[in-house]
N, C-alpha and C. Protein backbone atom coordinates (compact mmCIF):
# COMPACT_ATOMS: atom_id res chain seq x y z
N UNK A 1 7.96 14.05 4.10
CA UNK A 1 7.37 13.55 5.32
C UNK A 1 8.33 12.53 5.92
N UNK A 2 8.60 12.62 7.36
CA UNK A 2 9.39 11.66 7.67
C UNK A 2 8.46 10.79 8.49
N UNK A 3 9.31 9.64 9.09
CA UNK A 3 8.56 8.71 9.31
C UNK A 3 8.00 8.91 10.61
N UNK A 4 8.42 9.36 11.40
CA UNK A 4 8.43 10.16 12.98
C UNK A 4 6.93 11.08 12.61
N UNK A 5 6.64 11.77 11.59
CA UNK A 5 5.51 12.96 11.55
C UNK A 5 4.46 12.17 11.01
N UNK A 6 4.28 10.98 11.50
CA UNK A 6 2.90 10.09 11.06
C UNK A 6 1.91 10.18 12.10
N UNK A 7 1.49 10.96 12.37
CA UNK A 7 0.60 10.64 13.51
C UNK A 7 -0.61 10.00 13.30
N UNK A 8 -1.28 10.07 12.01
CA UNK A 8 -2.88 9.58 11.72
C UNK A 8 -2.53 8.74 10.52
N UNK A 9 -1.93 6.82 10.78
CA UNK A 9 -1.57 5.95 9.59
C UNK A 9 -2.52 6.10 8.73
N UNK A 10 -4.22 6.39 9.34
CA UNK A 10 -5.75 5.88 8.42
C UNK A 10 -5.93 7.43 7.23
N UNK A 11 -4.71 8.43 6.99
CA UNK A 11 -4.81 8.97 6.26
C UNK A 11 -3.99 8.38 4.84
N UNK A 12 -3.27 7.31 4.94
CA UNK A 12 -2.36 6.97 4.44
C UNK A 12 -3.18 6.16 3.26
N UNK A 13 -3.06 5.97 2.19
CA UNK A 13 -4.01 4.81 1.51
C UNK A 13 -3.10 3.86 0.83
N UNK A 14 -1.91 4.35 0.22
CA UNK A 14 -1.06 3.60 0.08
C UNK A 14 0.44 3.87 -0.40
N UNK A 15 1.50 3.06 -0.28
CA UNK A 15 3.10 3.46 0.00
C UNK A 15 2.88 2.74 -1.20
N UNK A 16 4.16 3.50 -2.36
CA UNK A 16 5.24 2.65 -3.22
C UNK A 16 6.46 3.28 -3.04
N UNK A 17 7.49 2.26 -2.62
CA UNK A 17 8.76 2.55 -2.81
C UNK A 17 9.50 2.63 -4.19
N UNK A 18 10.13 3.29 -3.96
CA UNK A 18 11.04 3.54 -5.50
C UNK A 18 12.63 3.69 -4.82
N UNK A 19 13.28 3.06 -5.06
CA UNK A 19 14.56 3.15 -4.77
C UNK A 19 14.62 3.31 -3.25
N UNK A 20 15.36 4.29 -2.79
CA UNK A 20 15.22 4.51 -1.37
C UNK A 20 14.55 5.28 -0.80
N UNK A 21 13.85 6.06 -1.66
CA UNK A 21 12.79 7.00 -0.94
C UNK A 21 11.15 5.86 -1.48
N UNK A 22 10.13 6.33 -0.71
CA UNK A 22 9.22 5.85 -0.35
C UNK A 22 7.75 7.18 -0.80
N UNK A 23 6.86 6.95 -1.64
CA UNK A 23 5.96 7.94 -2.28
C UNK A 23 4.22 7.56 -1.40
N UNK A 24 4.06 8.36 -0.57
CA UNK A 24 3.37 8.11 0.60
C UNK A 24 1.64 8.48 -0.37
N UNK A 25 0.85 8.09 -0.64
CA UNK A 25 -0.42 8.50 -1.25
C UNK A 25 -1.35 8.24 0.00
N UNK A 26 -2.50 10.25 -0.08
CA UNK A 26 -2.75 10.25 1.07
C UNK A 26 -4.50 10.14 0.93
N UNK A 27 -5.21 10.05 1.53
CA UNK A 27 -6.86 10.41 1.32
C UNK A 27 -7.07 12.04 0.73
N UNK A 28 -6.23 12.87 0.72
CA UNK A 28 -7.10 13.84 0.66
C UNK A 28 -6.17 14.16 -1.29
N UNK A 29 -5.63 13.33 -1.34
CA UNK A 29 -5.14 12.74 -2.86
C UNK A 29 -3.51 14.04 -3.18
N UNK A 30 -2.82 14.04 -2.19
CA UNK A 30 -1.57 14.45 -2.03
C UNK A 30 -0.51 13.40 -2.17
N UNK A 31 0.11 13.85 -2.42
CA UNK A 31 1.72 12.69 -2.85
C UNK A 31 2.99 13.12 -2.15
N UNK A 32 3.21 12.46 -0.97
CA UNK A 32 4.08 12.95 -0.29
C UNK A 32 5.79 11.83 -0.33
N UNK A 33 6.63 12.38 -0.69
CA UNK A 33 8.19 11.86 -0.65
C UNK A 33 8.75 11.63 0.29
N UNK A 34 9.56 10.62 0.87
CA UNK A 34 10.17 10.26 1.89
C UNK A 34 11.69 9.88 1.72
N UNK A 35 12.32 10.12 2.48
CA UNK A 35 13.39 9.19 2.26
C UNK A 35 13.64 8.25 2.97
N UNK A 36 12.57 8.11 3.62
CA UNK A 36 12.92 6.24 4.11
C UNK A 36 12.19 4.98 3.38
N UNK A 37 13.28 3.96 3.57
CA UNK A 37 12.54 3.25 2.68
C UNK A 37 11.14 2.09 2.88
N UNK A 38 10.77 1.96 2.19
CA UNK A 38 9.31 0.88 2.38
C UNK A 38 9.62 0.03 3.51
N UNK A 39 10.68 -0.76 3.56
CA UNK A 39 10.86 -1.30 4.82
C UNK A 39 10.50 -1.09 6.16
N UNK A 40 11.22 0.24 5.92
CA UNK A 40 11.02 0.85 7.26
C UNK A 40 9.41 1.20 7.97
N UNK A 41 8.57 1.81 6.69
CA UNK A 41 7.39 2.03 7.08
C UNK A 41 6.73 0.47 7.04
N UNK A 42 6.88 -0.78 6.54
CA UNK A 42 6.20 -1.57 6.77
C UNK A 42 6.34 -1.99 8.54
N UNK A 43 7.42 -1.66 8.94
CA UNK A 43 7.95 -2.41 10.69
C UNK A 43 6.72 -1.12 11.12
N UNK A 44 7.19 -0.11 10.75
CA UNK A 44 6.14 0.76 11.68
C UNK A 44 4.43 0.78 11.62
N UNK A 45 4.03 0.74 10.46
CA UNK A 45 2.89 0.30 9.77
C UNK A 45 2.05 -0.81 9.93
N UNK A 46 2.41 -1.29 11.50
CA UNK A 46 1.43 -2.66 11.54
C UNK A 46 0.15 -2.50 10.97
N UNK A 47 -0.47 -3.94 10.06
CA UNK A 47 -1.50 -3.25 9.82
C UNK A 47 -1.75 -3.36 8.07
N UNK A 48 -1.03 -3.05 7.75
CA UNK A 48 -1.07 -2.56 6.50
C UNK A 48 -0.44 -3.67 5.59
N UNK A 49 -0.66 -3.87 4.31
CA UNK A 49 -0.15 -5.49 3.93
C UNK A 49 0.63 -4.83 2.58
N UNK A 50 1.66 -5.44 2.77
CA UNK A 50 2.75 -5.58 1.36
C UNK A 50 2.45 -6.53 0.36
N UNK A 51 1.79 -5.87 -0.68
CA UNK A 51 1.30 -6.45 -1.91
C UNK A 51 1.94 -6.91 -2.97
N UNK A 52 3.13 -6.35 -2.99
CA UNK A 52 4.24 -6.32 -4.03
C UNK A 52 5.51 -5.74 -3.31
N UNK A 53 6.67 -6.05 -4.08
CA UNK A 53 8.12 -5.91 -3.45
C UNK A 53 7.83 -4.00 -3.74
N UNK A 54 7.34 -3.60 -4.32
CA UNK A 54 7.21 -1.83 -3.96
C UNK A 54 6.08 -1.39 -3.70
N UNK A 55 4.63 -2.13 -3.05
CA UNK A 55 3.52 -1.22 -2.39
C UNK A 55 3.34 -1.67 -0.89
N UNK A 56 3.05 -0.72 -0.70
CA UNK A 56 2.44 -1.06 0.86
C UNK A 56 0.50 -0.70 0.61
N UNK A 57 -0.19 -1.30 1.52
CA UNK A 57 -1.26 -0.37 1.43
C UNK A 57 -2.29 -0.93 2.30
N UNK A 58 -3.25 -0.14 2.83
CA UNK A 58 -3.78 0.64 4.03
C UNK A 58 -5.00 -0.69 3.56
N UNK A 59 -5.60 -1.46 4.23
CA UNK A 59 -6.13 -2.56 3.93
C UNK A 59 -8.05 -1.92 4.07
N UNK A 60 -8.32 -1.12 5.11
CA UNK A 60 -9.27 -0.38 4.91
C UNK A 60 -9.71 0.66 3.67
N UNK A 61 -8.71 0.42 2.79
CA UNK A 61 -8.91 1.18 1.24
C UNK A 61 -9.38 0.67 0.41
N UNK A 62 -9.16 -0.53 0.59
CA UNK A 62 -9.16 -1.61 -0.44
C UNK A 62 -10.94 -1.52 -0.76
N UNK A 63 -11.48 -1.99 -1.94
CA UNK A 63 -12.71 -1.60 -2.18
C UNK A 63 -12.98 -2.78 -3.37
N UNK A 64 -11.59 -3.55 -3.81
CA UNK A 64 -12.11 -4.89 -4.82
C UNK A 64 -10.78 -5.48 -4.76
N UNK A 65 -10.62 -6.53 -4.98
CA UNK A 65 -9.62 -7.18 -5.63
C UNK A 65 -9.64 -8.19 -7.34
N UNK A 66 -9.46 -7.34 -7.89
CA UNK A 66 -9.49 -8.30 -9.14
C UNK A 66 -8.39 -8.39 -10.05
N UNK A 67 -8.73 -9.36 -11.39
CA UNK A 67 -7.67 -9.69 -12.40
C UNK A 67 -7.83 -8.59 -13.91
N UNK A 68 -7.09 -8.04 -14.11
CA UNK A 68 -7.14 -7.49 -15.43
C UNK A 68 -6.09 -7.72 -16.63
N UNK A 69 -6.30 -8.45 -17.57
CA UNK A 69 -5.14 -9.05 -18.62
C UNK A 69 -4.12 -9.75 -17.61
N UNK A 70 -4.52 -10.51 -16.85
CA UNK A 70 -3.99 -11.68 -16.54
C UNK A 70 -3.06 -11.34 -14.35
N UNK A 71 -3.19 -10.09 -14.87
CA UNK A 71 -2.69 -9.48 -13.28
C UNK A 71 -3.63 -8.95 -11.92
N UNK A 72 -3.25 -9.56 -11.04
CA UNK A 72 -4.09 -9.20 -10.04
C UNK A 72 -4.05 -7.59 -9.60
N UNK A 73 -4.72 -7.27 -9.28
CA UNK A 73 -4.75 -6.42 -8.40
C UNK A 73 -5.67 -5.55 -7.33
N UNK A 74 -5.42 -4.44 -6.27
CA UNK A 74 -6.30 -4.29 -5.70
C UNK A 74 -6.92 -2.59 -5.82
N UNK A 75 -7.74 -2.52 -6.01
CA UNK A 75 -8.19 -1.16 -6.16
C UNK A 75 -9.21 -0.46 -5.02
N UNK A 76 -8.89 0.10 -5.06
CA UNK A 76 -8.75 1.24 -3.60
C UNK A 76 -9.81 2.22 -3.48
N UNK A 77 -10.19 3.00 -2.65
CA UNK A 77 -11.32 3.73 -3.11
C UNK A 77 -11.08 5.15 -3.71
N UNK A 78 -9.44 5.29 -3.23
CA UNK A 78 -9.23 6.29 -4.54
C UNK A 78 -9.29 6.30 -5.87
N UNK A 79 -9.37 5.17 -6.15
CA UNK A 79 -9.19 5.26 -7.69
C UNK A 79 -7.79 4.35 -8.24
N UNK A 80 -7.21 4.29 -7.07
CA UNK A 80 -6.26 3.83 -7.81
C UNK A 80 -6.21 2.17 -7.88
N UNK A 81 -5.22 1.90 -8.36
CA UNK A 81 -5.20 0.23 -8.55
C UNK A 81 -3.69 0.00 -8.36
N UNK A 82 -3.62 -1.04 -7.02
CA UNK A 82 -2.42 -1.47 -7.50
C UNK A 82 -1.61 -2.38 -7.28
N UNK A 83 -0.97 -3.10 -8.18
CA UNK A 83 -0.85 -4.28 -8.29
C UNK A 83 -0.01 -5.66 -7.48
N UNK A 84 -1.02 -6.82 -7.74
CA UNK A 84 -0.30 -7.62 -6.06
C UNK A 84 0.14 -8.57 -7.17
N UNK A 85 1.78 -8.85 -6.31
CA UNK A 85 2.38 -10.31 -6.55
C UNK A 85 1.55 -11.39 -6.72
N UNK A 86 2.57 -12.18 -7.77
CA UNK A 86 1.89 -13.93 -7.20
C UNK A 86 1.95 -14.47 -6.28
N UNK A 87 3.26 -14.13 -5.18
CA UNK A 87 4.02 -14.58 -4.51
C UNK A 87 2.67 -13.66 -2.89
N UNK A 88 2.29 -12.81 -3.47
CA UNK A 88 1.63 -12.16 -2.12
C UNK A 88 0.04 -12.36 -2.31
N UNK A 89 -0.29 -13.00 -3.10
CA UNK A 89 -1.99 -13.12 -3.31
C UNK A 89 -2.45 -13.86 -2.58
N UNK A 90 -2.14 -15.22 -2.06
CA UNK A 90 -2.76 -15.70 -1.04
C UNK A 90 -2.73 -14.86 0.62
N UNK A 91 -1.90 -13.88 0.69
CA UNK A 91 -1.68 -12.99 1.91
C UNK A 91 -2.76 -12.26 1.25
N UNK A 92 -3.13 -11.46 0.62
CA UNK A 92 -4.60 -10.92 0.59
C UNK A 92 -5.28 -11.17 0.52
N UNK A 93 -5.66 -12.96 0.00
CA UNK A 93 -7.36 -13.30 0.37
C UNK A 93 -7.01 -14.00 1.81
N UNK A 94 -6.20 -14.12 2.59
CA UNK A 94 -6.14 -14.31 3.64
C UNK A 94 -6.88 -13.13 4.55
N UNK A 95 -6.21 -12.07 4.22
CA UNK A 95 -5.94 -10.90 5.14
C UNK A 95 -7.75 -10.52 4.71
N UNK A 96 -7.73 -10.53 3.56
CA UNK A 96 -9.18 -10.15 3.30
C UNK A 96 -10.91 -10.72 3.50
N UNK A 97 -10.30 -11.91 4.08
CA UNK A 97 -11.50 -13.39 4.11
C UNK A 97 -11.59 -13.70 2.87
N UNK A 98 -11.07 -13.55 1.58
CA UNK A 98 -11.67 -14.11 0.50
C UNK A 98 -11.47 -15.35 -0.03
């Protein structure tokens, strides 16, 4: 997927970058590869909050934020969980009212 063929961001639930390509996770639970990197989709991605130096993610997903063995993180209504900086936790109970 390139970054140009985004037309609907609210399918998106959440980005991790890995090196220079970028692993796009979608609602309908597809895993799509990019080669651009997280950067890039965060400038385009208004909206969406960088949780860690490799996630991006879709802030309407979000469904808890909690601590497990000592790490935060946010879990999504897919199922997944995933994990926020120290350095970015006050940007999510910001972003989140909490």
């Amino acid at each position: 997927m390139k970054l140009s063929e985004i037309n609907n961001p609210e399918e998106i639930v959440f980005l991790k970058g890995v090196v220079n390509y970028t692993e796009l996770y979608l609602d309908n639970g597809t895993v799509e590869v990019s080669c651009t990197t997280l950067k890039r989709y965060e400038e385009k991605l208004s909206g969406f909050l960088r949780v860690s130096k490799s996630h991006l993610v879709n802030p309407k997903k979000i469904v808890n934020v909690a601590t497990l063995a000592g790490q935060r993180y946010v879990e999504l209504r897919s199922g997944n969980r995933v994990p926020v900086s120290r350095r970015k936790k006050s940007i999510i109970k910001t972003a989140l009212g909490i």
